[in-house]
N, C-alpha and C. Protein backbone atom coordinates (compact mmCIF):
# COMPACT_ATOMS: atom_id res chain seq x y z
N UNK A 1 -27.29 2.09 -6.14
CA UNK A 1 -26.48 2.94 -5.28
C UNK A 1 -26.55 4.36 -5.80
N UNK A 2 -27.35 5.34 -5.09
CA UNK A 2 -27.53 6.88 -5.15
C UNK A 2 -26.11 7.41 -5.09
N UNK A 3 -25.81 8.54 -5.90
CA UNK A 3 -24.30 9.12 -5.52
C UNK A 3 -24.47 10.32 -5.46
N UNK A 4 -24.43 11.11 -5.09
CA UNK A 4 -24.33 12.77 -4.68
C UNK A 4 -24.09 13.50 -5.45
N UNK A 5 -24.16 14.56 -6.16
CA UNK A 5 -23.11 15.62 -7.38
C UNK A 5 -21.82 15.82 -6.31
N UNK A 6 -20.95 16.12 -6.81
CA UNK A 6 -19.87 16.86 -6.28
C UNK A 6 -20.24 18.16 -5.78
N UNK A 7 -20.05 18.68 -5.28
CA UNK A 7 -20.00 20.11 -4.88
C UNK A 7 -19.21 20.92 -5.56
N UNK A 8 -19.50 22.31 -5.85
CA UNK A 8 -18.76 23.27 -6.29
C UNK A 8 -17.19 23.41 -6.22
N UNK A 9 -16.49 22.80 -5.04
CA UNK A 9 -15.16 22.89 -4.53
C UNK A 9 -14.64 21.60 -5.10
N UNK A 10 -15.19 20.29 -5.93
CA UNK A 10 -14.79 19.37 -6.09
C UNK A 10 -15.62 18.50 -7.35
N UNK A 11 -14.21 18.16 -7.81
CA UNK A 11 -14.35 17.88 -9.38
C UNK A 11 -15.11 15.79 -8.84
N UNK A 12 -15.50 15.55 -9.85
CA UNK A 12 -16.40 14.01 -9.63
C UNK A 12 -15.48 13.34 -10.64
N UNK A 13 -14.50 11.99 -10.60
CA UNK A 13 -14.07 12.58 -12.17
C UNK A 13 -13.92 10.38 -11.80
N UNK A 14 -13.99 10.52 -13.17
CA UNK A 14 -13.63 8.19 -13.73
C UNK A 14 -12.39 8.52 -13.63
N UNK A 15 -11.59 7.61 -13.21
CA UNK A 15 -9.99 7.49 -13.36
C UNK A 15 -9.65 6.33 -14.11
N UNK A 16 -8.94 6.29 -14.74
CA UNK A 16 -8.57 4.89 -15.55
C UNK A 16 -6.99 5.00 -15.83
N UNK A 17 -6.49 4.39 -16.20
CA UNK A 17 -5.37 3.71 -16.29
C UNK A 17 -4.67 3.80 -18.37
N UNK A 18 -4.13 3.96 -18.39
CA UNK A 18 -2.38 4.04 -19.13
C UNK A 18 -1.44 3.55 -18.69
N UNK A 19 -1.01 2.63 -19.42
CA UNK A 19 0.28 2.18 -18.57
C UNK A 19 0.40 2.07 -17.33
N UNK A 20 1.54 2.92 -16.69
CA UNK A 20 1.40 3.40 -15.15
C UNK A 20 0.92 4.09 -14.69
N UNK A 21 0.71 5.18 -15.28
CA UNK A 21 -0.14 6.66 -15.01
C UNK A 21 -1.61 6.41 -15.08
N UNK A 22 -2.37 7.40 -14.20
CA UNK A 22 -4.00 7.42 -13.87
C UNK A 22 -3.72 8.99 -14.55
N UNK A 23 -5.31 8.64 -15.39
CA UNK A 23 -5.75 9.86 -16.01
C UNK A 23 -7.43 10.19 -15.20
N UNK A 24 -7.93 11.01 -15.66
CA UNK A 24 -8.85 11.02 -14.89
C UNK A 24 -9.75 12.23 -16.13
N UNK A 25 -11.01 12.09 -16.48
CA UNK A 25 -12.07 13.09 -16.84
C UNK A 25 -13.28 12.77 -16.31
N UNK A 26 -13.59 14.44 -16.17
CA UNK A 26 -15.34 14.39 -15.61
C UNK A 26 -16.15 13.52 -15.48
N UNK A 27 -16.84 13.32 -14.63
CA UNK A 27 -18.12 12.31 -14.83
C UNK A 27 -19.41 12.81 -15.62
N UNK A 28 -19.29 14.24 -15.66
CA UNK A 28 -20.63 14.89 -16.08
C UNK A 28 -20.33 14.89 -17.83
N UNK A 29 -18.79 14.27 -18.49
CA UNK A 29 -18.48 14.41 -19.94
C UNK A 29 -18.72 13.09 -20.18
N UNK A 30 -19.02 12.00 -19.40
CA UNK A 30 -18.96 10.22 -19.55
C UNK A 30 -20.01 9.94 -19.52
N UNK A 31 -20.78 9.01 -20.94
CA UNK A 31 -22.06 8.79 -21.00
C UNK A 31 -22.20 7.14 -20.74
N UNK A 32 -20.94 6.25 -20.49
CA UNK A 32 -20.31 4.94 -20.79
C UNK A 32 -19.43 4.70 -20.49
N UNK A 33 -19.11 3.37 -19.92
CA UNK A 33 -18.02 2.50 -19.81
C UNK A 33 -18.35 1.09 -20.91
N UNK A 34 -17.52 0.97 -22.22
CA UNK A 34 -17.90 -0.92 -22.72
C UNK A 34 -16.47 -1.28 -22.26
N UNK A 35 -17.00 -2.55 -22.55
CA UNK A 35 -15.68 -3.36 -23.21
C UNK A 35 -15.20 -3.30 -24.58
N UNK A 36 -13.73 -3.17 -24.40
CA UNK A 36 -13.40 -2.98 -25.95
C UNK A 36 -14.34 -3.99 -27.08
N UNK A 37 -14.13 -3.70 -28.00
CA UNK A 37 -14.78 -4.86 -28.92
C UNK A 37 -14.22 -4.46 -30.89
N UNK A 38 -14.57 -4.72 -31.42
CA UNK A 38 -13.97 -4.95 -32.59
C UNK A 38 -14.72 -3.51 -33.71
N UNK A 39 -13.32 -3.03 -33.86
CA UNK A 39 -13.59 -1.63 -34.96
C UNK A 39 -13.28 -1.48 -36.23
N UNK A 40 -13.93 -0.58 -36.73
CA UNK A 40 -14.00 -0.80 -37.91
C UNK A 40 -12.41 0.63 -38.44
N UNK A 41 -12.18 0.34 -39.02
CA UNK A 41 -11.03 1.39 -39.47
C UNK A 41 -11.26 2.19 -40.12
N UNK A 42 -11.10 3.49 -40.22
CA UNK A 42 -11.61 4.46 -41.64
C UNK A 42 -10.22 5.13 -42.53
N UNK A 43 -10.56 4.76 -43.65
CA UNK A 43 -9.26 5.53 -44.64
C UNK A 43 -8.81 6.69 -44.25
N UNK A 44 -7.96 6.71 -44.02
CA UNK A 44 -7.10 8.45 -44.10
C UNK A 44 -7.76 9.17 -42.94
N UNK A 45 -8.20 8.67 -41.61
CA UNK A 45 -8.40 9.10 -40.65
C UNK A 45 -6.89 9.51 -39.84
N UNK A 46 -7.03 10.43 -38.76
CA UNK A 46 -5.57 10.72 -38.22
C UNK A 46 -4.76 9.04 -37.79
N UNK A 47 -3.94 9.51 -37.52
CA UNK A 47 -3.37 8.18 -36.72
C UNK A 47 -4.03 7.48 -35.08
N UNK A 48 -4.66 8.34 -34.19
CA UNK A 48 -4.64 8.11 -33.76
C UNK A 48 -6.35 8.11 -33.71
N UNK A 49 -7.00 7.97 -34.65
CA UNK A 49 -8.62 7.26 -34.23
C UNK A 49 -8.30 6.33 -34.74
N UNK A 50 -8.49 5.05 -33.65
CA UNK A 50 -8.60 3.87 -33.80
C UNK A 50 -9.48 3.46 -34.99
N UNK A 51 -10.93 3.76 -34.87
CA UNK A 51 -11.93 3.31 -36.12
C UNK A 51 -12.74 3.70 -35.34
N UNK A 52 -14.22 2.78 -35.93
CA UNK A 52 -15.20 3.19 -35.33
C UNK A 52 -16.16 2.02 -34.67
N UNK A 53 -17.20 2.23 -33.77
CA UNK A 53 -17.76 1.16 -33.73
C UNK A 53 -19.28 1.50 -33.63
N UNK A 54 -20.30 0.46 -33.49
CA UNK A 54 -21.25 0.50 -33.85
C UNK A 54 -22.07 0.96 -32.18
N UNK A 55 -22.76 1.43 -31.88
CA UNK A 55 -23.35 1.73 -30.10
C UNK A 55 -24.32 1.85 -30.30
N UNK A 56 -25.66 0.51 -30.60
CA UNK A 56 -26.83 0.57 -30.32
C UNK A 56 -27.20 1.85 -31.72
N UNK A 57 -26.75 1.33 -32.92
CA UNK A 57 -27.51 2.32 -33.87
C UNK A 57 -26.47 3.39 -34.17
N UNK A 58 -25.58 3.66 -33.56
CA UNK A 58 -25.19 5.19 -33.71
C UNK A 58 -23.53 4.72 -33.87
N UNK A 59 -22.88 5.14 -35.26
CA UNK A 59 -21.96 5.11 -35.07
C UNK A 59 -20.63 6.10 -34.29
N UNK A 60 -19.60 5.64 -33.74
CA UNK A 60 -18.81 6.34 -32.60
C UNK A 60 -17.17 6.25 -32.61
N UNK A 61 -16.79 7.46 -33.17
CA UNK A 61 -15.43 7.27 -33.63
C UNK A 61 -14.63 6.54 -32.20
N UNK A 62 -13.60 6.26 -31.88
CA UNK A 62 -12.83 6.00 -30.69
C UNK A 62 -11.20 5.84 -31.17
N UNK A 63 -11.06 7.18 -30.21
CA UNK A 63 -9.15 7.32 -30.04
C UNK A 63 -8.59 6.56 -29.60
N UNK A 64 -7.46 6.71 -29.52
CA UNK A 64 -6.44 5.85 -28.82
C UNK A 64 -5.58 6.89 -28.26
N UNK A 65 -5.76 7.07 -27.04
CA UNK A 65 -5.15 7.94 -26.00
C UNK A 65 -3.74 7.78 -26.01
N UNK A 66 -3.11 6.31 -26.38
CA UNK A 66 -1.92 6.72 -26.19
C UNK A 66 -1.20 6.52 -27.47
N UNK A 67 -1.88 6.71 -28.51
CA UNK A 67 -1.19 7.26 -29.96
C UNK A 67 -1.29 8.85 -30.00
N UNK A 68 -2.43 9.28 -29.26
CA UNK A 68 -2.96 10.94 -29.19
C UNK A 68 -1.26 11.06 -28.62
N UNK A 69 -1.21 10.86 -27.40
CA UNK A 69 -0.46 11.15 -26.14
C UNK A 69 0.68 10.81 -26.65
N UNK A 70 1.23 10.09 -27.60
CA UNK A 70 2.89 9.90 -28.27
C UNK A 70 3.19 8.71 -27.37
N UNK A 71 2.72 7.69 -26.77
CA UNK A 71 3.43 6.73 -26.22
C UNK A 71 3.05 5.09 -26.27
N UNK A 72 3.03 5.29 -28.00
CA UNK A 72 2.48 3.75 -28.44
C UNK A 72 0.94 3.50 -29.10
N UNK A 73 1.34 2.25 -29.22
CA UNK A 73 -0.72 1.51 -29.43
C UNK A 73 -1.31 1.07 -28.25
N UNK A 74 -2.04 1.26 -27.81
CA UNK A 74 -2.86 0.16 -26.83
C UNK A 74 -2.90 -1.03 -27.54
N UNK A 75 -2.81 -2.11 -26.62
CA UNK A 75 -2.83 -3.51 -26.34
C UNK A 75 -4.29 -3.82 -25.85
N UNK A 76 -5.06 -4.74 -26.82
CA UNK A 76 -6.30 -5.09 -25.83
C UNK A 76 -6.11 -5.70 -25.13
N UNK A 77 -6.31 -5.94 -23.66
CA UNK A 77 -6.46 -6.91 -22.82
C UNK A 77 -7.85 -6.95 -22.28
N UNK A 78 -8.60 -8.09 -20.73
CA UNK A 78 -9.54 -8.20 -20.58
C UNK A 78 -9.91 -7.00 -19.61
N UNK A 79 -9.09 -6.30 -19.54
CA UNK A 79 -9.55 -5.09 -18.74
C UNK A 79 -9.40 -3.52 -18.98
N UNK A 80 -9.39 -4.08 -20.47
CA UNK A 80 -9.25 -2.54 -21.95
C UNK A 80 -10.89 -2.43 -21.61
N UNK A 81 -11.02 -1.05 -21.93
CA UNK A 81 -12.36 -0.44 -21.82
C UNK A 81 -12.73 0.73 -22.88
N UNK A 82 -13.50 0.48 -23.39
CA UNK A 82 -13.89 2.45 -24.32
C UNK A 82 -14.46 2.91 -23.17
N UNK A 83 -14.55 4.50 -22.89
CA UNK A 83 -15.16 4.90 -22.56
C UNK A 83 -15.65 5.92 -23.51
N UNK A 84 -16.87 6.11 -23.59
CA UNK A 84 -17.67 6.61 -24.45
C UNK A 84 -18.33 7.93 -23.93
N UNK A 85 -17.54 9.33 -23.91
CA UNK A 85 -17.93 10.85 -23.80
C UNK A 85 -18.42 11.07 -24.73
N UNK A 86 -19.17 12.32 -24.18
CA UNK A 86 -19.68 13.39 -25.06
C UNK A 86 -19.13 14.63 -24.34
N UNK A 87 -18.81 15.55 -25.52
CA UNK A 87 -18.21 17.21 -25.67
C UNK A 87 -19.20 17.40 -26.47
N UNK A 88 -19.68 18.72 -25.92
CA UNK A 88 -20.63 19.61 -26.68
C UNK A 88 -21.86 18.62 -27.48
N UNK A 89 -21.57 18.61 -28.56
CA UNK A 89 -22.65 18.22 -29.76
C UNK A 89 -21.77 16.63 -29.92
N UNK A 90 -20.22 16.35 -29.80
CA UNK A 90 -19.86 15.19 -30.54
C UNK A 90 -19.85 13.88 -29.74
N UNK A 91 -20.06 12.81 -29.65
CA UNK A 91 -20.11 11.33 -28.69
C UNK A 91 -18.65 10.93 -29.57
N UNK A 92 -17.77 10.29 -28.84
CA UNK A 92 -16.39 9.58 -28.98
C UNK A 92 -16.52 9.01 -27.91
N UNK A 93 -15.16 7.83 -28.49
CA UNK A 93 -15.06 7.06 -27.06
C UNK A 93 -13.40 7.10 -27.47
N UNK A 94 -12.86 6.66 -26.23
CA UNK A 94 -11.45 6.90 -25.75
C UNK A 94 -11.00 5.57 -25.53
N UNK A 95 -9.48 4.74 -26.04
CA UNK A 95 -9.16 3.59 -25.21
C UNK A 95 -8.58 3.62 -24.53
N UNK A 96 -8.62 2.82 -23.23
CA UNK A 96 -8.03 2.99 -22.24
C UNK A 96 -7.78 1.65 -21.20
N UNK A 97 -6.32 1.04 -20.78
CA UNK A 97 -6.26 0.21 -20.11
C UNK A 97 -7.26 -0.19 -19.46
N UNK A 98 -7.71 0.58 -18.18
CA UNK A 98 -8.46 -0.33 -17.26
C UNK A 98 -9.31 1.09 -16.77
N UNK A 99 -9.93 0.89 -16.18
CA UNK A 99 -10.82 2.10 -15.51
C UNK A 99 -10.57 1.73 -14.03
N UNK A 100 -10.48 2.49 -13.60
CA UNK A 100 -9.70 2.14 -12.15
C UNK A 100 -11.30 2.36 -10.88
N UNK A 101 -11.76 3.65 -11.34
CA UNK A 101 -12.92 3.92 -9.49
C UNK A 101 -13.24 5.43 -10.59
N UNK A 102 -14.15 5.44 -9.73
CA UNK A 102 -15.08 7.17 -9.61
C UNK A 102 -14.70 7.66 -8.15
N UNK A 103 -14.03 8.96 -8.57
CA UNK A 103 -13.33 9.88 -7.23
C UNK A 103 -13.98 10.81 -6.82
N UNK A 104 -13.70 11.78 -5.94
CA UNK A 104 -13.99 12.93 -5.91
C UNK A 104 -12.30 13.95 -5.73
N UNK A 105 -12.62 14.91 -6.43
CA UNK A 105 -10.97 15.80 -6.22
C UNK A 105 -11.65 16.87 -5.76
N UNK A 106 -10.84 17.18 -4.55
CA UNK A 106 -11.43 18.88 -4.03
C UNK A 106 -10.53 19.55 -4.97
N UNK A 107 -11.08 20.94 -5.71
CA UNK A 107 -10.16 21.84 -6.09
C UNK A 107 -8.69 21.96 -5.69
N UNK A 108 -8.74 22.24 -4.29
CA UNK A 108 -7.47 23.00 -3.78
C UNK A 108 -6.63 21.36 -4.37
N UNK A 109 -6.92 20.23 -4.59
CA UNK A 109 -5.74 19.74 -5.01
C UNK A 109 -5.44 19.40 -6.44
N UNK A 110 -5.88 20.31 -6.61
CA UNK A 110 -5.11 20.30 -8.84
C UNK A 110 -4.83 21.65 -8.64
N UNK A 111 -3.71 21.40 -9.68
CA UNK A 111 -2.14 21.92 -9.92
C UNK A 111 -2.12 21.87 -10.79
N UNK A 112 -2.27 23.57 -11.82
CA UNK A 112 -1.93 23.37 -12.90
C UNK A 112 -0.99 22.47 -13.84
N UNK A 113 -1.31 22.12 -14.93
CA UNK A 113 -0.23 21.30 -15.73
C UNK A 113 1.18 21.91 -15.30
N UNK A 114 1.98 20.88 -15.33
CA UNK A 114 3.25 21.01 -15.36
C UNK A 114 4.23 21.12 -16.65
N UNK A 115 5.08 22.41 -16.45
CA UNK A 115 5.82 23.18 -17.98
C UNK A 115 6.55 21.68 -18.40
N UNK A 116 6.01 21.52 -19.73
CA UNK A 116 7.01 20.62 -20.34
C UNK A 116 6.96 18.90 -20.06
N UNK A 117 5.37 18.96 -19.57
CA UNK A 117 5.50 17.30 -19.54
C UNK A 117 5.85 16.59 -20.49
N UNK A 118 6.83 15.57 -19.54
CA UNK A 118 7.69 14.67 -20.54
C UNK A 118 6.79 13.34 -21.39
N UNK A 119 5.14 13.15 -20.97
CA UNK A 119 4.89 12.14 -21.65
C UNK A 119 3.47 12.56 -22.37
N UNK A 120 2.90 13.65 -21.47
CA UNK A 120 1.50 14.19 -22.40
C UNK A 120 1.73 15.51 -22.42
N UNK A 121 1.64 16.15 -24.07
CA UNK A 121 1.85 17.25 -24.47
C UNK A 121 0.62 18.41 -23.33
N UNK A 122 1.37 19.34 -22.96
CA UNK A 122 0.85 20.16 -22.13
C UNK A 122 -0.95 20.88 -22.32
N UNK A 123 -0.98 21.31 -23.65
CA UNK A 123 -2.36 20.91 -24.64
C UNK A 123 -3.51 19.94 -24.01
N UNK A 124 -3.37 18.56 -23.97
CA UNK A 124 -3.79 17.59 -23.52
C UNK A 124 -4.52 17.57 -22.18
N UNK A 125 -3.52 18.37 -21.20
CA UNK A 125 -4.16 18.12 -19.57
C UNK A 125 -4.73 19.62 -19.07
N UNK A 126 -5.77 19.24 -17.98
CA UNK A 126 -6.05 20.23 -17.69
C UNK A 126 -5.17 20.72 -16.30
N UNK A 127 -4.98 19.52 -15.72
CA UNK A 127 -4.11 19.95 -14.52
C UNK A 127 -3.84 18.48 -14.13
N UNK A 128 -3.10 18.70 -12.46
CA UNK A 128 -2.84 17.14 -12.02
C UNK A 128 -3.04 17.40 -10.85
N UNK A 129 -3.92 16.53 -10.34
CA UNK A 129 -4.74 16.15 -9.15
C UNK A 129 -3.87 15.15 -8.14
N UNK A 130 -3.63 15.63 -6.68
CA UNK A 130 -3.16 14.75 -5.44
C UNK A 130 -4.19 14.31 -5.28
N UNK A 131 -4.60 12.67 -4.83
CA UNK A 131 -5.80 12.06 -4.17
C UNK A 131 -5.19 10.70 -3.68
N UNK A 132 -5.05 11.04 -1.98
CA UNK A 132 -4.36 9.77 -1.57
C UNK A 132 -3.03 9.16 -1.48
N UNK A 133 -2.20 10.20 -2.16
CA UNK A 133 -0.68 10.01 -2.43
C UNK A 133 -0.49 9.69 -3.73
N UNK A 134 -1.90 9.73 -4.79
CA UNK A 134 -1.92 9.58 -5.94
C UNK A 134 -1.47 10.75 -7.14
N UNK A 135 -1.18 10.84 -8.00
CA UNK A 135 -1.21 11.70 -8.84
C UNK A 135 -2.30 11.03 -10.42
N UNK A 136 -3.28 12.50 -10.22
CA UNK A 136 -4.18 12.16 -11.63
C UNK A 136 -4.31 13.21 -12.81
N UNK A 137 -3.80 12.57 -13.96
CA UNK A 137 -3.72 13.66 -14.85
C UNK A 137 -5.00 14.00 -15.12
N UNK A 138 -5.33 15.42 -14.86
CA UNK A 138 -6.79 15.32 -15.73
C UNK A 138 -6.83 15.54 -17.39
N UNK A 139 -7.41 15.15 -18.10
CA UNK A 139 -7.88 15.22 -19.55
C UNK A 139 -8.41 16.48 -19.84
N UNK A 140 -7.88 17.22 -21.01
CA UNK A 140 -8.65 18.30 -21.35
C UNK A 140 -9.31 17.92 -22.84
N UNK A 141 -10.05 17.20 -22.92
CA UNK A 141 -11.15 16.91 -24.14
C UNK A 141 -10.68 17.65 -24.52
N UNK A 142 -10.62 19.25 -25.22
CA UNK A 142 -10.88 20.03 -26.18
C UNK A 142 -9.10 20.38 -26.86
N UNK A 143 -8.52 20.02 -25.59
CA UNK A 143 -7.07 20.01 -26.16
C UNK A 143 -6.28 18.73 -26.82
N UNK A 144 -6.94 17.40 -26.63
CA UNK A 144 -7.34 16.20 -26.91
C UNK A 144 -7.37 15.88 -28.64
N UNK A 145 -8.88 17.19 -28.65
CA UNK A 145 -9.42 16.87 -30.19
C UNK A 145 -9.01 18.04 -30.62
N UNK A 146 -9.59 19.52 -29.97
CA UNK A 146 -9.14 20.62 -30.60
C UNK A 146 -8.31 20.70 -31.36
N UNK A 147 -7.02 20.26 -31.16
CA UNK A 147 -6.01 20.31 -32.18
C UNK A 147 -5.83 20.78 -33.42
N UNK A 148 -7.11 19.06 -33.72
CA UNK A 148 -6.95 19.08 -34.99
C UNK A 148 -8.54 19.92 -35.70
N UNK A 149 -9.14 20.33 -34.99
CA UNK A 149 -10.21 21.29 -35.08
C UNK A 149 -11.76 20.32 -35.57
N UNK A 150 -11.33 19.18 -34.23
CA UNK A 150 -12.53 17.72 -34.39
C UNK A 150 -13.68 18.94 -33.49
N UNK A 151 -13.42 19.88 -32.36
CA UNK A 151 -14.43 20.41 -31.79
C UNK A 151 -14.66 22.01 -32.23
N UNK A 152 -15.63 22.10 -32.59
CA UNK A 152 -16.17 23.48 -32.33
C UNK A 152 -17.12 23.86 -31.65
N UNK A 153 -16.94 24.88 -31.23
CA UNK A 153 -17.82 26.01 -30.55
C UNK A 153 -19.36 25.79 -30.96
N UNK A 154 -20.06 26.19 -30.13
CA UNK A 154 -21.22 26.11 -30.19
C UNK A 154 -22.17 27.55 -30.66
């Protein structure tokens, strides 16, 4: 199945699942969808990289979105997923409930972050997307890792 780029006016983006909330990042930052599978832990890493795992040769740190995000551990279940981005130069993968569809968002419907979100630090999102009567947080990778100064500049 052929899929189109998005157009200039509209973001292409994976949506997946947290809890109740749909998050949503780029398709052009997603090199992967696995199934969770078994990680390895590293000493004195932040709290919230899970460990690491092995991807065909290359090892690949992977967060936990909602230790990043302040609202717990993920739970594996059979419909936990890494998804496995790349930013700039670094490959990570992210955990995440379920992966829900590949969208399209026209611009005109993201809305900057909202002052003072009560469950993902404002840092974190890039905006929040209407699609369908839906609301999708988008992910800002660099506010994600930046933080803690996991990305640099090129």
């Amino acid at each position: 199945m052929a899929q189109a780029a998005a157009s200039a006016s509209e973001m292409l983006l994976i949506a997946f699942r947290l809890g109740r909330e749909e998050y949503g990042v780029e398709v052009s930052e997603v090199q992967e969808i696995i199934k969770a599978k078994e990680m390895t832990r590293v000493p004195r890493s932040p709290s919230y990289i899970r460990g690491v795992i092995n991807l065909r040769g290359n090892i690949v740190p992977v967060m936990d979105l909602r230790v990043r995000f302040g609202s717990g551990v993920s739970e594996v279940s059979g419909d936990t997923r890494i998804v496995i981005l790349n930013y700039g130069k670094l490959q990570f993968g992210i955990i995440v409930d379920a992966v829900s569809e590949v969208l399209r968002l026209p611009s005109e419907a993201v809305e900057p972050p909202p002052p003072l979100s009560a469950t993902v630090g404002e840092s974190f999102i890039k905006g929040v997307g209407k699609v369908d009567g839906r609301l999708i947080i988008l992910v800002d990778l660099r506010g994600a890792f930046g933080v803690d100064g996991l990305l640099e500049e090129d």
